[in-house]
PDB file of N, CA and C in Angstrom:
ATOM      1  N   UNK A   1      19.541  16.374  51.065  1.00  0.00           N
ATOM      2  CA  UNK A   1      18.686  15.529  50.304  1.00  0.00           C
ATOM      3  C   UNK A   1      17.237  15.942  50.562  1.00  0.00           C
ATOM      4  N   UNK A   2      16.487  15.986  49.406  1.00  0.00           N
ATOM      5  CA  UNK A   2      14.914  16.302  49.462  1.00  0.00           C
ATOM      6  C   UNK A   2      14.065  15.249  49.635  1.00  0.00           C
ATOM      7  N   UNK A   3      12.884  15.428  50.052  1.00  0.00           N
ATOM      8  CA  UNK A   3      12.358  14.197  49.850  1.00  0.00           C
ATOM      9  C   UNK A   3      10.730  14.834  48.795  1.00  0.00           C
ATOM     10  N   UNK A   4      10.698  14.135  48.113  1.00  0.00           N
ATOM     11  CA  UNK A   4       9.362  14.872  47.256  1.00  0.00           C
ATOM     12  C   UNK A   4       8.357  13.555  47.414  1.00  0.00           C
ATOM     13  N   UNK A   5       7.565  14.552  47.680  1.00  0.00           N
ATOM     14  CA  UNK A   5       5.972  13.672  47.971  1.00  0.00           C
ATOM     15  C   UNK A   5       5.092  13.525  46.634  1.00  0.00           C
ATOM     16  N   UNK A   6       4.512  12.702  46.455  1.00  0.00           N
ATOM     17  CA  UNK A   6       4.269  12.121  45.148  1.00  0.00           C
ATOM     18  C   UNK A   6       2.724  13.408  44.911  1.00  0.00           C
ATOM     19  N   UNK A   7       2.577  13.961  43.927  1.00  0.00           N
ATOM     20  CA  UNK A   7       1.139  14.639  44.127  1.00  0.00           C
ATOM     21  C   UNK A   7      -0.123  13.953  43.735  1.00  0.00           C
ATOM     22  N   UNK A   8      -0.484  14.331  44.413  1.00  0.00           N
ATOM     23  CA  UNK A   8      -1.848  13.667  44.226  1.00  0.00           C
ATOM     24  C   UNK A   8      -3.253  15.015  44.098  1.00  0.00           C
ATOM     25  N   UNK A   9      -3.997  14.412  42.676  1.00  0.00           N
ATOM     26  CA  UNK A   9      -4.895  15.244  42.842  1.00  0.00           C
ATOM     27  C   UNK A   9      -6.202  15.288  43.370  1.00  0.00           C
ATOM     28  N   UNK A  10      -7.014  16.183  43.972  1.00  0.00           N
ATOM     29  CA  UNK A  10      -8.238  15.771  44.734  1.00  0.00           C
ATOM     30  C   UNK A  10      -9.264  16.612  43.987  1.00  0.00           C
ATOM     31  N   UNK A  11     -10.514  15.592  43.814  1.00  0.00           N
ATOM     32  CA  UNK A  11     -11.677  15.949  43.174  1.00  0.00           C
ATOM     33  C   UNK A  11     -12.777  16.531  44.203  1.00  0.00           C
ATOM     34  N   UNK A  12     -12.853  17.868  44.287  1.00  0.00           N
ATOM     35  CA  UNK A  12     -13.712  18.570  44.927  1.00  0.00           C
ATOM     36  C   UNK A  12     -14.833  19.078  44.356  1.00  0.00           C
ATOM     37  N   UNK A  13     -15.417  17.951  43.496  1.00  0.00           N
ATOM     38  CA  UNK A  13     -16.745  18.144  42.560  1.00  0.00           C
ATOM     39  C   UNK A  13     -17.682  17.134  43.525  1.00  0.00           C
ATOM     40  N   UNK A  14     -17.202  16.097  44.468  1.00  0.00           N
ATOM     41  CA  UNK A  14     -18.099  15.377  45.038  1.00  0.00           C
ATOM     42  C   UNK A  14     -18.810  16.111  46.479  1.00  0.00           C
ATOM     43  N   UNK A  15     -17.233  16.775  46.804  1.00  0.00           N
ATOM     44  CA  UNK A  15     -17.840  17.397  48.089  1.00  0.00           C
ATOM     45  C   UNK A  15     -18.647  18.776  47.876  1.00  0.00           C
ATOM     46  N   UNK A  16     -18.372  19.763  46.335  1.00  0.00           N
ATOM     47  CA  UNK A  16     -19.404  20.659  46.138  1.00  0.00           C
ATOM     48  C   UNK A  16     -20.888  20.174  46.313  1.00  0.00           C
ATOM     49  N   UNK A  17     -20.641  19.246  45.696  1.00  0.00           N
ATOM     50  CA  UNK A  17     -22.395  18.556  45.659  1.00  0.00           C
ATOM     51  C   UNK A  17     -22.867  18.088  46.767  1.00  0.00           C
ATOM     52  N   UNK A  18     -22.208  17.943  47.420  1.00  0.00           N
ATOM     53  CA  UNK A  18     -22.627  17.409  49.080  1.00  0.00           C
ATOM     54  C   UNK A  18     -23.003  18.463  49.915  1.00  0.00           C
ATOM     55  N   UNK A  19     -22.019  19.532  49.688  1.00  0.00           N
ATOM     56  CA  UNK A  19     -22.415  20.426  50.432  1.00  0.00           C
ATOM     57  C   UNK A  19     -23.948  21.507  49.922  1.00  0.00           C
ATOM     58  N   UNK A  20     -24.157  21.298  48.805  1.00  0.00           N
ATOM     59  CA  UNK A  20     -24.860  21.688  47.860  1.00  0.00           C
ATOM     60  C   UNK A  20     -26.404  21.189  48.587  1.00  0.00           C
ATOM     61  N   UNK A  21     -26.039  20.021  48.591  1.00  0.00           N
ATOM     62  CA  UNK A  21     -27.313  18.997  48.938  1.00  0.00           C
ATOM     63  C   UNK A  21     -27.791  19.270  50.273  1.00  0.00           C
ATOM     64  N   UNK A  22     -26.529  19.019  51.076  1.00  0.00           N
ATOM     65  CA  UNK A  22     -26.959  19.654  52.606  1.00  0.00           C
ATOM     66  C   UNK A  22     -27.891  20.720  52.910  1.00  0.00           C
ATOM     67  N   UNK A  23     -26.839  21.709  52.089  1.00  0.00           N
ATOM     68  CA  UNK A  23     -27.267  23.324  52.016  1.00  0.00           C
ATOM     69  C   UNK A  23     -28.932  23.180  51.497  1.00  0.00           C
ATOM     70  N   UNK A  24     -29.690  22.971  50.510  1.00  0.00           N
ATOM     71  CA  UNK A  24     -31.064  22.290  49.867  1.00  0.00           C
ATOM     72  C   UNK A  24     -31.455  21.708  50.726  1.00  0.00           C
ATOM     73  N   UNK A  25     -30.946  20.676  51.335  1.00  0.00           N
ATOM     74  CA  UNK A  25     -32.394  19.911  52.381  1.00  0.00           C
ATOM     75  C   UNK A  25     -32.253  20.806  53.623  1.00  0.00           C
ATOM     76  N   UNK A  26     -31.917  22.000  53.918  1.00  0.00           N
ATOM     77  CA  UNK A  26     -31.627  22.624  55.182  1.00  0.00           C
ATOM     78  C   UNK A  26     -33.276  23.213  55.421  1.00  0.00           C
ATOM     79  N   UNK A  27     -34.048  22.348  56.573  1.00  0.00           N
ATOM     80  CA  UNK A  27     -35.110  23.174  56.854  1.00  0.00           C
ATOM     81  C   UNK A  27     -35.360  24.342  57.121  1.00  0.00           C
ATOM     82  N   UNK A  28     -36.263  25.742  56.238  1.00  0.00           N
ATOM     83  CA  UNK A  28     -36.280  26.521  56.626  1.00  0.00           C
ATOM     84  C   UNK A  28     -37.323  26.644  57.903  1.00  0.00           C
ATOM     85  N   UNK A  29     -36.968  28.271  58.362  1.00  0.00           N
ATOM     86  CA  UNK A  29     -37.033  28.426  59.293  1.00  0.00           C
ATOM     87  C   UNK A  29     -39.051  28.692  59.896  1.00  0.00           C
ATOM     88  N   UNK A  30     -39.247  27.561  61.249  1.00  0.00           N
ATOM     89  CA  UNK A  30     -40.778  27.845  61.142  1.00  0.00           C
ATOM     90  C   UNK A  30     -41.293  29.355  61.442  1.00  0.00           C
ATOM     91  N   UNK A  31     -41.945  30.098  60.629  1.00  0.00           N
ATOM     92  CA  UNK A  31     -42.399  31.055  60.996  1.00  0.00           C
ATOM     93  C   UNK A  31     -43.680  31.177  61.570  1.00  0.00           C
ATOM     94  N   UNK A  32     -44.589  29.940  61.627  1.00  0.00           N
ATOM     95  CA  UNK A  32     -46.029  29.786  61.628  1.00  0.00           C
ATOM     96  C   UNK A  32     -46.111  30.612  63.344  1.00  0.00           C
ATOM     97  N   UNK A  33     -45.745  30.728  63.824  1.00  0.00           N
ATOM     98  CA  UNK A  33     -45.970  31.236  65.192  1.00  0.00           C
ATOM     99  C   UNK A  33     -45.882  32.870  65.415  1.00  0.00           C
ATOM    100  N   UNK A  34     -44.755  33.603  64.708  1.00  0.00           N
ATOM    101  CA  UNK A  34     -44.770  34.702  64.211  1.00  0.00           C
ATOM    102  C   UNK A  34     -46.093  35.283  63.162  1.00  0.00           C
ATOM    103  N   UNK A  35     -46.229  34.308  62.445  1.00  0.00           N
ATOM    104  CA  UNK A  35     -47.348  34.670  61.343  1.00  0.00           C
ATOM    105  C   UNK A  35     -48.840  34.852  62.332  1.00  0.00           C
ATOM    106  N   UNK A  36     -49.010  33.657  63.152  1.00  0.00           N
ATOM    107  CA  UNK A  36     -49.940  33.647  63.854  1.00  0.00           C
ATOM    108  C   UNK A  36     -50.236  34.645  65.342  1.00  0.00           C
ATOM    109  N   UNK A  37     -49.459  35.281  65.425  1.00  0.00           N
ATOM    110  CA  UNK A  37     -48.987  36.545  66.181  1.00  0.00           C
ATOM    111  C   UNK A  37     -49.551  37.647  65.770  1.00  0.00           C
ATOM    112  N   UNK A  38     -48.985  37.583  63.988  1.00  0.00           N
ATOM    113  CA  UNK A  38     -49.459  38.962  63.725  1.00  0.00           C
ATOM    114  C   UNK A  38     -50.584  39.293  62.503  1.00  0.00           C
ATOM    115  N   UNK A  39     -50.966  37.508  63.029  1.00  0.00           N
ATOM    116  CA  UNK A  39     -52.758  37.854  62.639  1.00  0.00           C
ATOM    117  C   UNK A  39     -53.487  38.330  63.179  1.00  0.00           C
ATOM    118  N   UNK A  40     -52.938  37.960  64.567  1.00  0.00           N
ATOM    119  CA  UNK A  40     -53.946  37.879  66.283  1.00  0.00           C
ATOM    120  C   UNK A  40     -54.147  39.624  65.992  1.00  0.00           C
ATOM    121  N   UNK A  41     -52.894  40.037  65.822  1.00  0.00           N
ATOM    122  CA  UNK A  41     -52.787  41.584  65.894  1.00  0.00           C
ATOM    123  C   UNK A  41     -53.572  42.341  64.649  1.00  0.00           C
ATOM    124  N   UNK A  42     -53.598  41.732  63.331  1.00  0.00           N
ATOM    125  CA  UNK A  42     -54.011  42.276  62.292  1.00  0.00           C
ATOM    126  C   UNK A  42     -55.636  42.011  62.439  1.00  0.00           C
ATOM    127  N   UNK A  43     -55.804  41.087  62.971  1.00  0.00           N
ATOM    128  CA  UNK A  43     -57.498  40.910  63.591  1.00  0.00           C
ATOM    129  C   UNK A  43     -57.987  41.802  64.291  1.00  0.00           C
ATOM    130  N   UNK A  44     -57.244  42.089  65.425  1.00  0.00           N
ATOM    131  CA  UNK A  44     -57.544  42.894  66.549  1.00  0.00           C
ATOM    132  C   UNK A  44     -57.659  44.943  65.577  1.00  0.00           C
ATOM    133  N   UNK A  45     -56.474  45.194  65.073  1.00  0.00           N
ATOM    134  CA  UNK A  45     -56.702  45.951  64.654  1.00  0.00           C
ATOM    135  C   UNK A  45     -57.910  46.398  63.370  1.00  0.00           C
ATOM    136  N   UNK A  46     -58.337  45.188  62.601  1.00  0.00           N
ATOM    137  CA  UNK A  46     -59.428  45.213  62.010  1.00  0.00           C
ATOM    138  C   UNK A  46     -60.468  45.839  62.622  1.00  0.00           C
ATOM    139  N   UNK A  47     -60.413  44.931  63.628  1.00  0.00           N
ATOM    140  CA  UNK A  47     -61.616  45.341  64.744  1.00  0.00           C
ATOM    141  C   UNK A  47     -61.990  46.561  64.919  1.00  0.00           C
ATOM    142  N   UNK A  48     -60.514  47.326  65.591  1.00  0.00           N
ATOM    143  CA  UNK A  48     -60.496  48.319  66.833  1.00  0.00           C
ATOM    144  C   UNK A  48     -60.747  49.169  65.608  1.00  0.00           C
ATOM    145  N   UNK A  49     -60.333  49.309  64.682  1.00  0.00           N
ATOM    146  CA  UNK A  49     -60.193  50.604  63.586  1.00  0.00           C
ATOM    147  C   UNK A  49     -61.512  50.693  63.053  1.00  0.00           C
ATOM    148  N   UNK A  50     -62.391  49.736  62.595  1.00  0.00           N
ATOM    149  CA  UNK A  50     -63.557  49.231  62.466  1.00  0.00           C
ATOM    150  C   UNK A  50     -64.021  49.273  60.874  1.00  0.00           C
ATOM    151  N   UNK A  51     -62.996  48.695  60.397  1.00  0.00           N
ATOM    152  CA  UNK A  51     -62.725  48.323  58.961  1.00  0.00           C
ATOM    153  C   UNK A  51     -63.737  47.037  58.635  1.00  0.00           C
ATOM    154  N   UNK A  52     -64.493  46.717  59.148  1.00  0.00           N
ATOM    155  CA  UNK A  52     -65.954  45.513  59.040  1.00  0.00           C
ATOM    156  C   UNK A  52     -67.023  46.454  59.336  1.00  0.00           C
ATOM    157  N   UNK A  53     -66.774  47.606  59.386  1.00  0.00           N
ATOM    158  CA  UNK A  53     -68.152  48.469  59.048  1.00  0.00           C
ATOM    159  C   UNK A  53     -68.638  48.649  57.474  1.00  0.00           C
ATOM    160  N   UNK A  54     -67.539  48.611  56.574  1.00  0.00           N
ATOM    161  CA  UNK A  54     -67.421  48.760  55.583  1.00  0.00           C
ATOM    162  C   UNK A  54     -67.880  47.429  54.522  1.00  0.00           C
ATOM    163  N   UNK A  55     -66.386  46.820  55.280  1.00  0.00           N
ATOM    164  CA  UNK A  55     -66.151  45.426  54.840  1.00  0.00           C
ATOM    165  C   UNK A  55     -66.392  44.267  54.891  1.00  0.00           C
ATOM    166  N   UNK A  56     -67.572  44.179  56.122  1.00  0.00           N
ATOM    167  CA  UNK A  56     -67.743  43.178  56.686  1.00  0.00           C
ATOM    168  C   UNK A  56     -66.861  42.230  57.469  1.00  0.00           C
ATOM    169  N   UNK A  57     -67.345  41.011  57.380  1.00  0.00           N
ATOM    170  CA  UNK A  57     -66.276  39.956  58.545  1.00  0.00           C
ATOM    171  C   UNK A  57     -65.218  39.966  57.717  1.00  0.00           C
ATOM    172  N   UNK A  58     -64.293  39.173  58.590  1.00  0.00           N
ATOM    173  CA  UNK A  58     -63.196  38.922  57.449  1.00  0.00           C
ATOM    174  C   UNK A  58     -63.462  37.251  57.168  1.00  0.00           C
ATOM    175  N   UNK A  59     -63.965  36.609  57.703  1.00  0.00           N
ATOM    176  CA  UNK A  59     -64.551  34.999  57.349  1.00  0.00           C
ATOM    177  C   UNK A  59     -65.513  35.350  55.997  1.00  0.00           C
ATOM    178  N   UNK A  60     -66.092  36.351  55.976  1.00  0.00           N
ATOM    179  CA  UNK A  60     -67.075  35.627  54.477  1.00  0.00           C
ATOM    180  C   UNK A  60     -67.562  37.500  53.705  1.00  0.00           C
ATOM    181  N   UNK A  61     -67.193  38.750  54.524  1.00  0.00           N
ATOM    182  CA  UNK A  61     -67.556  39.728  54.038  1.00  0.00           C
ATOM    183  C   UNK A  61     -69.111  40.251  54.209  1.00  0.00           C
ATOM    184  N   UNK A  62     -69.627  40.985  53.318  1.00  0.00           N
ATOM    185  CA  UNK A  62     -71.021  41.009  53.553  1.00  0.00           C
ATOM    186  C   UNK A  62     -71.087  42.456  54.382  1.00  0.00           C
ATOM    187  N   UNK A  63     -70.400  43.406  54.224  1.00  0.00           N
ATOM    188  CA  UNK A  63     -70.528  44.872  54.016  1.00  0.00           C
ATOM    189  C   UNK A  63     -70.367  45.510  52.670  1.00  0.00           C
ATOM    190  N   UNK A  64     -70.791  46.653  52.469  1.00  0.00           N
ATOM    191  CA  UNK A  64     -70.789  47.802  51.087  1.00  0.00           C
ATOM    192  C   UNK A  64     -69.643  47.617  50.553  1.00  0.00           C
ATOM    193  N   UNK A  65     -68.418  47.116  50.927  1.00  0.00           N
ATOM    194  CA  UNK A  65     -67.159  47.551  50.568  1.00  0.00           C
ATOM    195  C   UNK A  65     -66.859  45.951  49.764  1.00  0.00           C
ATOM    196  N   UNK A  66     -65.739  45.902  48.978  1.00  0.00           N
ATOM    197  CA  UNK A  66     -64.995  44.123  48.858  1.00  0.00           C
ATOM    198  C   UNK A  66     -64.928  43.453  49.818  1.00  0.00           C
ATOM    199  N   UNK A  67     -65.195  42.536  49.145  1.00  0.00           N
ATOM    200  CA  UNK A  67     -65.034  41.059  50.477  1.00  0.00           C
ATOM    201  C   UNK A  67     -63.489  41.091  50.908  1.00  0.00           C
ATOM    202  N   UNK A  68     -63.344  40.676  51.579  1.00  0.00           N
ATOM    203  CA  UNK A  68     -61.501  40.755  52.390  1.00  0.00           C
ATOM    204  C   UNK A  68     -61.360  39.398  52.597  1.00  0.00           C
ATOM    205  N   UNK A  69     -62.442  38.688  52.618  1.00  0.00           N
ATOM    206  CA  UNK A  69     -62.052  37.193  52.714  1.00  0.00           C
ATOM    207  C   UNK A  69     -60.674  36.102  52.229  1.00  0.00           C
ATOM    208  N   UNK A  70     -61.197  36.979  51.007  1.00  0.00           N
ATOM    209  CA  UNK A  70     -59.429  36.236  50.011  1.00  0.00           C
ATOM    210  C   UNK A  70     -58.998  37.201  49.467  1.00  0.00           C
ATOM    211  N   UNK A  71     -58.672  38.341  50.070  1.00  0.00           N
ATOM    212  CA  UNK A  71     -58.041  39.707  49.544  1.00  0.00           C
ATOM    213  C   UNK A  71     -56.212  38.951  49.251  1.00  0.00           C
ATOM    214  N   UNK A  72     -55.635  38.698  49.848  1.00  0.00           N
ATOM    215  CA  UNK A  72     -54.151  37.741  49.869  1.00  0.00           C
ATOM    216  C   UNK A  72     -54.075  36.882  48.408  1.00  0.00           C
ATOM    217  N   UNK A  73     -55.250  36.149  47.506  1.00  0.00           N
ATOM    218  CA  UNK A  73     -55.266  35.435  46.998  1.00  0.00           C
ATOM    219  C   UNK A  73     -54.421  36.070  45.425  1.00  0.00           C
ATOM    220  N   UNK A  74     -54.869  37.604  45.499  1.00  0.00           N
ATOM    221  CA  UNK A  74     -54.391  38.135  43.978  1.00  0.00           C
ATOM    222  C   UNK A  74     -52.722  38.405  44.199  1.00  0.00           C
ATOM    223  N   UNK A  75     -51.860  37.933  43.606  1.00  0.00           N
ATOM    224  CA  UNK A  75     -50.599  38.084  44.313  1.00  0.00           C
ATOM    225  C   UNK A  75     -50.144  39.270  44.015  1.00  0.00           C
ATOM    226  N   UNK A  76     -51.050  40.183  43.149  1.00  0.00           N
ATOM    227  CA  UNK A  76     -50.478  41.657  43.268  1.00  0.00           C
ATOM    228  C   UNK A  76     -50.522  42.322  44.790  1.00  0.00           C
ATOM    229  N   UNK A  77     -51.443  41.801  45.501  1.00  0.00           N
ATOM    230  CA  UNK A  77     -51.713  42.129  46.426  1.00  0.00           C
ATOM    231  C   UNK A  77     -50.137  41.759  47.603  1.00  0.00           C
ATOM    232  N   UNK A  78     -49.579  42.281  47.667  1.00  0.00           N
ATOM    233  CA  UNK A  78     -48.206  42.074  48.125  1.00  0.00           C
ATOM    234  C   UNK A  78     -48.671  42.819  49.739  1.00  0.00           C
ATOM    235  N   UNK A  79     -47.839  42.644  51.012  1.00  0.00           N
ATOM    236  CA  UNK A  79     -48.120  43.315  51.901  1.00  0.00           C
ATOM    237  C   UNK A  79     -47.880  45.062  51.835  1.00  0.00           C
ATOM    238  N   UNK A  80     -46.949  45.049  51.387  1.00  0.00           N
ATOM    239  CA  UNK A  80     -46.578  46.977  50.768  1.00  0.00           C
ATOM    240  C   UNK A  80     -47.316  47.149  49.795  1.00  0.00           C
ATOM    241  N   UNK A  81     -48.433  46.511  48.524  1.00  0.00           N
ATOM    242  CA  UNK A  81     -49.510  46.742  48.249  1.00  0.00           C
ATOM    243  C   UNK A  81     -50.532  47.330  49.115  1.00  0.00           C
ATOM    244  N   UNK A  82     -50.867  46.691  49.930  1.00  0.00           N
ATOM    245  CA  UNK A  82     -52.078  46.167  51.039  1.00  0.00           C
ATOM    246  C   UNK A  82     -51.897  47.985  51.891  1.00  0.00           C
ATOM    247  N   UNK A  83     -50.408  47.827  52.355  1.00  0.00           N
ATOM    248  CA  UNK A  83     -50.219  48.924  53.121  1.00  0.00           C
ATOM    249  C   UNK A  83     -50.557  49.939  52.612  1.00  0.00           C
ATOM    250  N   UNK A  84     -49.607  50.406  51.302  1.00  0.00           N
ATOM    251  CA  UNK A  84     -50.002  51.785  50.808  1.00  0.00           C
ATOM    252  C   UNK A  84     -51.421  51.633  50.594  1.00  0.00           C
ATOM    253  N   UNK A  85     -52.567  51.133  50.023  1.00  0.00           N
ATOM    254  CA  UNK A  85     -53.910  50.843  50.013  1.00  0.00           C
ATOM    255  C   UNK A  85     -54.594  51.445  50.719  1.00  0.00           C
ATOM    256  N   UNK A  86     -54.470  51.044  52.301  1.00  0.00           N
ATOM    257  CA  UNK A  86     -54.700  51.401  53.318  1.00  0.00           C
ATOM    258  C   UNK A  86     -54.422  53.093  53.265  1.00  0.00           C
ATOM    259  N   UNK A  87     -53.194  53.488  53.536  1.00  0.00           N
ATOM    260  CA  UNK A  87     -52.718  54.674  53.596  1.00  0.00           C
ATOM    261  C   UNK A  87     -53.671  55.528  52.510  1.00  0.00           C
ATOM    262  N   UNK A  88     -53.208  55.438  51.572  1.00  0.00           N
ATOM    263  CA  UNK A  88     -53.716  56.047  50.537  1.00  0.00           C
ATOM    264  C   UNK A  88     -54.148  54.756  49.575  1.00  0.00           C
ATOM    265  N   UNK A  89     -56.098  54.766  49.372  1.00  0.00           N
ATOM    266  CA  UNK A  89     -56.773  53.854  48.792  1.00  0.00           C
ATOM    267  C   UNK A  89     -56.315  54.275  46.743  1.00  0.00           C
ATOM    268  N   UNK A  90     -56.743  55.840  46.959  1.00  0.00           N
ATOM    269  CA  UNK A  90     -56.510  56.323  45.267  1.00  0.00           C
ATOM    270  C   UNK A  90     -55.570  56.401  44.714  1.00  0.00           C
ATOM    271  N   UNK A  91     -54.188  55.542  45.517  1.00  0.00           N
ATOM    272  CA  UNK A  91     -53.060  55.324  44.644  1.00  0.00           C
ATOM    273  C   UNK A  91     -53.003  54.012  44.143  1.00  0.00           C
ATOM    274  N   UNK A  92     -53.762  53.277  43.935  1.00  0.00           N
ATOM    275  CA  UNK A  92     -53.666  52.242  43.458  1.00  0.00           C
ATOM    276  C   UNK A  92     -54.768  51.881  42.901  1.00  0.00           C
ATOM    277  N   UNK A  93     -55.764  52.307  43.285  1.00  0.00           N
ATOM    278  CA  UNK A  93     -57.263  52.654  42.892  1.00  0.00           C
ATOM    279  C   UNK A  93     -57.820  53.924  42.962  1.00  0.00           C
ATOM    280  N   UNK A  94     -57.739  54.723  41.471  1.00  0.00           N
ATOM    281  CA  UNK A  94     -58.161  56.234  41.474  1.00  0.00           C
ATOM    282  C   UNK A  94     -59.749  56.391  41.928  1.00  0.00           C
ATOM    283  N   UNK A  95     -60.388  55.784  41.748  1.00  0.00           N
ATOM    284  CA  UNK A  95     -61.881  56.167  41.724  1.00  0.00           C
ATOM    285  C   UNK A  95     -62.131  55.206  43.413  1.00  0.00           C
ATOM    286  N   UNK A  96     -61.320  54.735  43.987  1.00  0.00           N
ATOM    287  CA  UNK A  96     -61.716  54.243  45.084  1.00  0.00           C
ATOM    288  C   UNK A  96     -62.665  55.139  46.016  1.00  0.00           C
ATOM    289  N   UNK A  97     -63.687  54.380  46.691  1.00  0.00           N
ATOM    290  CA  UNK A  97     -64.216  55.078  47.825  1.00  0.00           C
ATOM    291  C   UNK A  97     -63.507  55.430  48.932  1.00  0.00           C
ATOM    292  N   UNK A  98     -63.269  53.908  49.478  1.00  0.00           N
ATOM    293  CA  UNK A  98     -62.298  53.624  50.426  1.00  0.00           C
ATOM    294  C   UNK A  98     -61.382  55.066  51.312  1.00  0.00           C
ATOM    295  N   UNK A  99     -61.846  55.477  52.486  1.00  0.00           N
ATOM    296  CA  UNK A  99     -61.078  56.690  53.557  1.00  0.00           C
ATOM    297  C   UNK A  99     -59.499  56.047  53.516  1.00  0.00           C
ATOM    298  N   UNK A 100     -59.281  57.023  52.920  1.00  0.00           N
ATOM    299  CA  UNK A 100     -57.064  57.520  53.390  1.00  0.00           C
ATOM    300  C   UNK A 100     -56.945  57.246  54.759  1.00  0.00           C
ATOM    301  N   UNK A 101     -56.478  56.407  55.155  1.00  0.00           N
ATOM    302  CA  UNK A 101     -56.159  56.239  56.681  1.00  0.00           C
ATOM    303  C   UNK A 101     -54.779  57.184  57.026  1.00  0.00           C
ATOM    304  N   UNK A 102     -53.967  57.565  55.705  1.00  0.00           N
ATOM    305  CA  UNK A 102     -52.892  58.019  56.039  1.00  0.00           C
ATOM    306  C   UNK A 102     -52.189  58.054  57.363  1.00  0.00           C
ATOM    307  N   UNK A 103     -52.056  58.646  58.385  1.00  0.00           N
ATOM    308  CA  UNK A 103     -51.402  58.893  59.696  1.00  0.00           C
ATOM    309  C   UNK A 103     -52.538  58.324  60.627  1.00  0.00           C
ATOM    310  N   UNK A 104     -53.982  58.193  60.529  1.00  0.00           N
ATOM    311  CA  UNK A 104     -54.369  57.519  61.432  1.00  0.00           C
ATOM    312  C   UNK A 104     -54.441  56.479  61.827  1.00  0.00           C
ATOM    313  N   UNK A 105     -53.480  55.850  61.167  1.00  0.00           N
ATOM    314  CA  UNK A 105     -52.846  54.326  61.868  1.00  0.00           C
ATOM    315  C   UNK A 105     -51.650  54.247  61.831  1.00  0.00           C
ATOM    316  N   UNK A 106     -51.545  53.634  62.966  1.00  0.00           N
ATOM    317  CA  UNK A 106     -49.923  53.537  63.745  1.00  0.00           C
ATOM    318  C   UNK A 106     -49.741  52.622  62.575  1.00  0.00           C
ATOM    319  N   UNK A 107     -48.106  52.758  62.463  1.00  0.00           N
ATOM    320  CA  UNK A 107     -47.216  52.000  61.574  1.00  0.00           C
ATOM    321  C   UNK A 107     -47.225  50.280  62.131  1.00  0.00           C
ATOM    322  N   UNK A 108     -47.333  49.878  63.336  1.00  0.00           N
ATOM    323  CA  UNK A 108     -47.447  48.590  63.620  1.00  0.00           C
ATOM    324  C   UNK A 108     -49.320  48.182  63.529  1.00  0.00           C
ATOM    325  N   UNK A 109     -49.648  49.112  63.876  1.00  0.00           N
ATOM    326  CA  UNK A 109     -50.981  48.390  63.123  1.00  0.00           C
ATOM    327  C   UNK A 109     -50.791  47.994  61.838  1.00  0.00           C
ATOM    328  N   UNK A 110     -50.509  49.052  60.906  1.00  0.00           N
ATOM    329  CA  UNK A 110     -51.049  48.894  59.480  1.00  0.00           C
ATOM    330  C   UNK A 110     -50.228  47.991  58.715  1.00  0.00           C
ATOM    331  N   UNK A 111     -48.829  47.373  59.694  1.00  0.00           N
ATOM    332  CA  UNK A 111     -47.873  46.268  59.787  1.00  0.00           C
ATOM    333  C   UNK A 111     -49.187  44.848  60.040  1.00  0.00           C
ATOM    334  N   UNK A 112     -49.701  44.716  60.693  1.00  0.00           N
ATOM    335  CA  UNK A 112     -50.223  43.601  61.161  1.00  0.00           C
ATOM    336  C   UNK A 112     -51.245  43.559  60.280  1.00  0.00           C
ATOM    337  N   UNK A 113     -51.925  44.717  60.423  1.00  0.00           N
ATOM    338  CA  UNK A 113     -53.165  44.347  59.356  1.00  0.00           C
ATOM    339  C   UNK A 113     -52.727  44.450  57.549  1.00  0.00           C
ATOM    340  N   UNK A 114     -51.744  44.918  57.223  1.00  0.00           N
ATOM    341  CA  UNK A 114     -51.349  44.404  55.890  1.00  0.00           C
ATOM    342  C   UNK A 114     -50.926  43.031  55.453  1.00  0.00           C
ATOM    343  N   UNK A 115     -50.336  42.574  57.005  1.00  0.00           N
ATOM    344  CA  UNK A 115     -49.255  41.084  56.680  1.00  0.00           C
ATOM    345  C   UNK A 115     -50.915  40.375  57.076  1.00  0.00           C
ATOM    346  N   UNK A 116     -51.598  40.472  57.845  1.00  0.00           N
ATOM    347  CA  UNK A 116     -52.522  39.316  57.970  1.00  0.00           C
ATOM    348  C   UNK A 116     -53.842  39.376  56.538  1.00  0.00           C
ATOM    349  N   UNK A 117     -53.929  40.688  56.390  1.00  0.00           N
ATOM    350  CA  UNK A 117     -54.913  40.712  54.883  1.00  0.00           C
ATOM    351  C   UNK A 117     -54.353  39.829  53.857  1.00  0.00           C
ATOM    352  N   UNK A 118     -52.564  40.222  53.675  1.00  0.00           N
ATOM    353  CA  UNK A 118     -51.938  39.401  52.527  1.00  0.00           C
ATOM    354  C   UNK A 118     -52.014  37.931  52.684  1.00  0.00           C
ATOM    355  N   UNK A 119     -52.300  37.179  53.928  1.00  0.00           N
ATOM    356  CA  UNK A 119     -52.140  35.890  54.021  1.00  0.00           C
ATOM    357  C   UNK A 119     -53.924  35.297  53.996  1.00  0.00           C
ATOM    358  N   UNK A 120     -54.996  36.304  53.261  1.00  0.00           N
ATOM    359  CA  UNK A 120     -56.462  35.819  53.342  1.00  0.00           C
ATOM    360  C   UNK A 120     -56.407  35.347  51.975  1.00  0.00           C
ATOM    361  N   UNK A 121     -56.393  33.816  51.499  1.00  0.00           N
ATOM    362  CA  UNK A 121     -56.205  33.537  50.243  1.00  0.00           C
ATOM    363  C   UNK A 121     -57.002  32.417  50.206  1.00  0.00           C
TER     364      UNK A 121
END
C-alpha cells in the first residue's frame, strides 16, 4: 500500500523579492579610508614630482598650467584618463604643453596621483 501526499504548491515570488530586497539594502563597502590613503599618497607625489610648479596648489591653482582644483569634476576625466595624461599629455591633448612623464613615474605614483586628481571635483 502507498501512501500519497497531497501536493502542495509553493510560491517563490515572495521569497525572490525578499531576497532581492536584502540583496539592495546590503551596505556597500566603506572605502573612505582607502580613498583617503591614496590621496595622502597622490598629494605627496604631487609634491615630490613637483607638478605645482606648473600647476600650482591643488586647493585653488594659480600656476601657468590648468587649475587641478576640480580637474575630477569633468567625468571624462576617468582615473585611466588622468593616467595616460600624465604619461603621455599629446594623446589626449595634441597641442598640449604639458612634459610626457612617460617612465619617469613609478606606476604606484601615477596610481595615487591619478585616483586622487580624479576625486578633485
Amino acid at each position: 500500500m502507498s501512501v500519497s501526499m497531497p501536493k502542495r504548491s509553493f510560491d517563490w515570488l515572495p521569497v525572490a523579492a525578499a531576497a532581492l530586497l536584502l540583496v539592495g539594502c546590503a551596505k556597500a563597502p566603506d572605502t573612505s579610508a582607502v580613498d583617503a590613503k591614496k590621496d595622502a599618497a597622490g598629494r605627496e607625489a604631487y609634491e615630490r614630482i613637483g607638478c605645482g610648479r606648473c600647476h600650482g596648489s591643488l586647493s585653488g591653482g594659480g600656476g601657468q598650467a590648468p587649475n587641478l582644483s576640480k580637474v575630477g569634476a569633468d567625468p571624462q576625466h576617468t582615473v585611466t584618463w588622468l593616467a595616460d595624461h600624465i604619461r603621455t599629455p599629446q594623446t589626449h591633448t595634441p597641442n598640449s604643453a604639458m612634459t610626457a612623464y612617460g617612465d619617469q613615474i613609478s606606476d604606484a605614483d601615477l596610481d595615487a596621483l591619478s585616483a586622487m586628481l580624479s576625486r578633485m571635483k
